[in-house]
Protein backbone atom coordinates (compact mmCIF):
# COMPACT_ATOMS: atom_id res chain seq x y z
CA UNK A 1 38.85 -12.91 47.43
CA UNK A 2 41.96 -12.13 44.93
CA UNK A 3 41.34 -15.74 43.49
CA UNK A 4 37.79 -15.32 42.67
CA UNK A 5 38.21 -11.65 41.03
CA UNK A 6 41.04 -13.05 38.97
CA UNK A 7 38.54 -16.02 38.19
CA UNK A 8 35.99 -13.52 37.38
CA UNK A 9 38.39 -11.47 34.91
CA UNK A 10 39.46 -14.61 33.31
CA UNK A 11 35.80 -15.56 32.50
CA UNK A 12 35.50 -12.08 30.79
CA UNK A 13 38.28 -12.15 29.08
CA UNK A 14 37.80 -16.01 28.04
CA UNK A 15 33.67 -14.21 26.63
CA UNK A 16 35.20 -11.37 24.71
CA UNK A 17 37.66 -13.64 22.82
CA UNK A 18 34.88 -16.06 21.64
CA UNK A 19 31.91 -13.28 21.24
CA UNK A 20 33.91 -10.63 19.12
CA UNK A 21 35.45 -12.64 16.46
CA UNK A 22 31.65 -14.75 16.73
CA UNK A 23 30.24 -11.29 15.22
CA UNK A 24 32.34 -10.50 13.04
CA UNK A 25 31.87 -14.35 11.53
CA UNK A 26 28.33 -13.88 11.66
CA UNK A 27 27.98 -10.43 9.85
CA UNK A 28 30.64 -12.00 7.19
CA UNK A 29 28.00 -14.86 6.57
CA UNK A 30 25.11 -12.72 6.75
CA UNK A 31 26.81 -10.03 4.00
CA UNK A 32 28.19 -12.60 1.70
CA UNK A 33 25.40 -14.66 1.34
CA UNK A 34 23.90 -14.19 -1.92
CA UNK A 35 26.14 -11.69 -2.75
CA UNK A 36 28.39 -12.15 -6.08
CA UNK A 37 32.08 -11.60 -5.61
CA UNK A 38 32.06 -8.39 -7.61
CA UNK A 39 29.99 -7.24 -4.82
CA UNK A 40 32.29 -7.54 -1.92
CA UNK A 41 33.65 -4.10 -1.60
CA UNK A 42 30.04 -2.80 -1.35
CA UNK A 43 28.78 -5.25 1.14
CA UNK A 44 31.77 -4.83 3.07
CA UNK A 45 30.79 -0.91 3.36
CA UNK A 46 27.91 -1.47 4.46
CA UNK A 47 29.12 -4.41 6.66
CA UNK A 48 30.92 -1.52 8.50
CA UNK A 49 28.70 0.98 8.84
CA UNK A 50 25.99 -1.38 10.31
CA UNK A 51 29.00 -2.23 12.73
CA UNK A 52 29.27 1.05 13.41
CA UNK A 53 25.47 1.53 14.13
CA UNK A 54 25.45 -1.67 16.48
CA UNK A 55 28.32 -0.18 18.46
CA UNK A 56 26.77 2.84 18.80
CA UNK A 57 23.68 0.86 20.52
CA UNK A 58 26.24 -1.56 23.09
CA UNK A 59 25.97 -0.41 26.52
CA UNK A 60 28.95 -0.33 28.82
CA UNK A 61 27.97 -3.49 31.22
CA UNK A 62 26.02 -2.48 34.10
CA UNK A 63 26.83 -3.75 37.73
CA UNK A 64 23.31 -6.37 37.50
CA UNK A 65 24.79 -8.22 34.30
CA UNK A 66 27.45 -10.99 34.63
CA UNK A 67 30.85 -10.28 33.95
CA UNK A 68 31.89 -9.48 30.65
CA UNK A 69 27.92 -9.53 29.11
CA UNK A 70 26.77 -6.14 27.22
CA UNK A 71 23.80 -4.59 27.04
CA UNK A 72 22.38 -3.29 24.09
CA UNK A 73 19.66 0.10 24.13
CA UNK A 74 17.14 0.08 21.96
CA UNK A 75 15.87 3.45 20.75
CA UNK A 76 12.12 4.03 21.12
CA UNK A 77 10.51 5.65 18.48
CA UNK A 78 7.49 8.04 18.66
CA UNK A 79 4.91 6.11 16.58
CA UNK A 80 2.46 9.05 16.33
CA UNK A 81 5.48 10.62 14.22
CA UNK A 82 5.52 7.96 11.84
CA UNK A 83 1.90 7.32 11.62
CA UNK A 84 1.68 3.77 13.29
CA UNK A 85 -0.80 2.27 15.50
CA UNK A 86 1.11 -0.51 18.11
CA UNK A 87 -0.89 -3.39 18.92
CA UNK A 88 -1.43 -3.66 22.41
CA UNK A 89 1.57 -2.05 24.69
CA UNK A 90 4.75 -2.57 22.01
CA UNK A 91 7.42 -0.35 21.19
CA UNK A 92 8.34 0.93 17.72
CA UNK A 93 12.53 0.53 17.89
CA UNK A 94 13.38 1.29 13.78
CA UNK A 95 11.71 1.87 10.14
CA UNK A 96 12.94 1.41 6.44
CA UNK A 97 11.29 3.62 4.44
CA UNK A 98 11.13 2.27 0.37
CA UNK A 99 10.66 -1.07 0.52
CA UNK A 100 9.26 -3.11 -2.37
CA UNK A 101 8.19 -6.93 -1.47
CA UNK A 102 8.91 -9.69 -3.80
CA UNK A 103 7.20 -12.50 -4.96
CA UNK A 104 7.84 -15.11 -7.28
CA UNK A 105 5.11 -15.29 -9.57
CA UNK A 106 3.55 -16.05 -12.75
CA UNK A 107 4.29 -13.29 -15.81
CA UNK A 108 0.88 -14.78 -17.51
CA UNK A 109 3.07 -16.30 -20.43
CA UNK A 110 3.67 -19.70 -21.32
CA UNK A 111 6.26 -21.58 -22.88
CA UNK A 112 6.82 -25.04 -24.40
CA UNK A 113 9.33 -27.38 -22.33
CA UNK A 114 10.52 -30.53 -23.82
CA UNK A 115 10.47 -31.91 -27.37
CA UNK A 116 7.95 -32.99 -29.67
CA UNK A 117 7.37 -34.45 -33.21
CA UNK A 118 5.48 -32.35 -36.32
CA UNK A 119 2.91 -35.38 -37.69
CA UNK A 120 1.39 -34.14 -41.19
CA UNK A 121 -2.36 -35.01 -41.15
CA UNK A 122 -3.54 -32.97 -44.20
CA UNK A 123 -2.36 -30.87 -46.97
CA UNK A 124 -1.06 -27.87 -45.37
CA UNK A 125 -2.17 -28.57 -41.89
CA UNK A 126 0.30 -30.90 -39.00
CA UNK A 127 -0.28 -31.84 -35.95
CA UNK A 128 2.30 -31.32 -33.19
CA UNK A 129 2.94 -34.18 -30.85
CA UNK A 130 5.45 -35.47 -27.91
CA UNK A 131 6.75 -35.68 -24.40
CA UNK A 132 6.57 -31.74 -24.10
CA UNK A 133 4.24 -29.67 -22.34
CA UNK A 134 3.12 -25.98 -21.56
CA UNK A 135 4.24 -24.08 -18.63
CA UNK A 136 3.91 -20.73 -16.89
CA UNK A 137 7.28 -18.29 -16.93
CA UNK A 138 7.69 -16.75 -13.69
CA UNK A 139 9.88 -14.36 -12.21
CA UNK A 140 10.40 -11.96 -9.32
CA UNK A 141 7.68 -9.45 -9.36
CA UNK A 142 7.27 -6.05 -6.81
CA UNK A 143 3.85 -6.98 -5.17
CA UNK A 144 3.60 -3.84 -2.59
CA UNK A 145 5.38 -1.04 -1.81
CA UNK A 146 6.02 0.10 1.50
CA UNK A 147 7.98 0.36 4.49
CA UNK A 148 9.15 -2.09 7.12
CA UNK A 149 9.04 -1.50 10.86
CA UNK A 150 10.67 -3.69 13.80
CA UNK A 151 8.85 -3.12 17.46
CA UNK A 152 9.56 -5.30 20.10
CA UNK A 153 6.96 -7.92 19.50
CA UNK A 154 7.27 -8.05 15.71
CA UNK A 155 8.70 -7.69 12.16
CA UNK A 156 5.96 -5.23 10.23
CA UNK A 157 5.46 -4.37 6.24
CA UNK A 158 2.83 -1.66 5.65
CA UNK A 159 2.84 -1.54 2.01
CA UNK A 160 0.09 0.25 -0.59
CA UNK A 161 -1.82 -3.49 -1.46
CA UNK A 162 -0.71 -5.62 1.88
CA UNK A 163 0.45 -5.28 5.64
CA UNK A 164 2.40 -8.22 7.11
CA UNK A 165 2.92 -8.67 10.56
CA UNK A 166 5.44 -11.40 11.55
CA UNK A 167 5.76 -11.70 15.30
CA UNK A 168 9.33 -12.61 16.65
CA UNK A 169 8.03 -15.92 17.42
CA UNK A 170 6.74 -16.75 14.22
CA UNK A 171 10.48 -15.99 12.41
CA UNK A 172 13.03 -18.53 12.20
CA UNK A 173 15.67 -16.72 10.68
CA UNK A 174 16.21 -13.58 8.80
CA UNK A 175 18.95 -13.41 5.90
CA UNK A 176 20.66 -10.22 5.50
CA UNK A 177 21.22 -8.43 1.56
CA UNK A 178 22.89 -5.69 0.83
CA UNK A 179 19.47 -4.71 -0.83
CA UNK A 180 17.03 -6.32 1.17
CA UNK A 181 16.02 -8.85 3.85
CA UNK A 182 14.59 -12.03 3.28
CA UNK A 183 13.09 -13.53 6.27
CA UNK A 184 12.40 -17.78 6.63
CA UNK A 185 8.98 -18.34 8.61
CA UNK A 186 8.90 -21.04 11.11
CA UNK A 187 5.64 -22.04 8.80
CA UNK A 188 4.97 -21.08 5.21
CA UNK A 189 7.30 -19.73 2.49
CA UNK A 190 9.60 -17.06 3.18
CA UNK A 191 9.26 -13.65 2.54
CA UNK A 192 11.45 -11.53 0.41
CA UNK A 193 11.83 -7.72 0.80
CA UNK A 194 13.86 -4.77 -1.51
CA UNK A 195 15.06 -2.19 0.06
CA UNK A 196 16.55 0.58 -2.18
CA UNK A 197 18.07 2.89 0.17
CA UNK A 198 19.06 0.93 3.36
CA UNK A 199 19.64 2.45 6.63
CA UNK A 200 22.88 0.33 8.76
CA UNK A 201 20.90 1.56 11.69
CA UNK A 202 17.48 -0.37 10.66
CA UNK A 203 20.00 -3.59 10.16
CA UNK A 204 21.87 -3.07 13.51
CA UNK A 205 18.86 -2.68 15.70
CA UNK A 206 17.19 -5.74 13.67
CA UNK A 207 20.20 -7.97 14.21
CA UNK A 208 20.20 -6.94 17.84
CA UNK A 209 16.16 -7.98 18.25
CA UNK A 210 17.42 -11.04 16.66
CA UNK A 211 20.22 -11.56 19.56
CA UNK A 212 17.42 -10.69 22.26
CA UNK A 213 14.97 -13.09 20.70
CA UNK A 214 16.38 -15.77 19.43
């Protein structure tokens, strides 16, 4: 009996010292991606207050879950508060209010790539000629604004021209900004979204869903 508690406490012990520094690796990556090196001390901030919100959502383990596993509580929010209709029986667990998505698109001006040769074919008038040709200029443009909302079936943007709905099977991974989220579809481009005031607490309970799903 003393062997196999000892055994037990080992196993624990042996979980804790791989998952913990395993976070903090991942939230690293996640923060630093995409992130210039003048940056750090900001993402780092909010590196540690979206720590700080995950904690805050770890349950001490319970006496059904294997030694050394934690639970994690998801707070259910009142969607009749926040003026969303679930589809079918799911739970609304966070929103991020001011959220702008971005698309890379067209600015409807054109420029000249490559060279070419000026050919005089009359007095006063040339023709142009070469291995050049026209192109559209694009750039990141704000397509909607809106608000994103995780429930436990799937990753939501209402915005003013669009709604989204990405269900959690649908997303194969979601990068982490400290200004936004861009998440990689299983199918189809990815989608990119700004966020100009985020919430740690939005980020911690999406990274959790993200543990629980993937």
């Amino acid at each position: 009996m003393v062997d196999a508690i000892a055994w037990v406490l080992a196993l624990g012990t042996m979980f804790l010292m791989v998952y913990i520094p395993y976070r903090i690796l991942r939230w690293m990556w996640r923060g630093l991606r995409g992130t210039h090196v003048a940056d750090a001390p900001k993402v780092a901030t909010y590196q540690d207050k979206i720590d700080a919100a995950r904690q805050e959502l770890i349950t001490v383990p319970s006496d059904d879950l294997k030694e050394g596993t934690m639970a994690a509580s998801m707070p259910v929010l009142d969607p009749t508060h926040y003026g969303y209709r679930p589809v079918a029986k799911e739970s609304l667990v966070a929103v991020q209010d001011d959220v702008t998505k971005m698309e890379f698109k067209s600015t409807g001006n054109f420029g000249a790539v490559g060279g070419s040769v000026s050919i005089p074919i009359a007095k006063g008038v040339r023709f142009r000629v070469g291995g050049g040709n026209v192109k559209r200029h694009k750039e990141w443009q704000g397509t909607s604004h809106g608000r994103l909302l995780l429930t436990d079936k799937a990753f939501v943007f209402e915005g003013d021209q669009k709604n989204e709905r990405i269900t959690w099977g649908q997303v194969a991974d979601i990068e982490f900004l400290t200004d936004g989220f861009q998440v990689a579809k299983r199918t189809g481009p990815p989608r990119t979204f700004a966020v100009s005031n985020p919430d740690p607490k939005f980020a911690a309970v999406l990274d959790l869903m993200l543990d629980r799903v993937g």
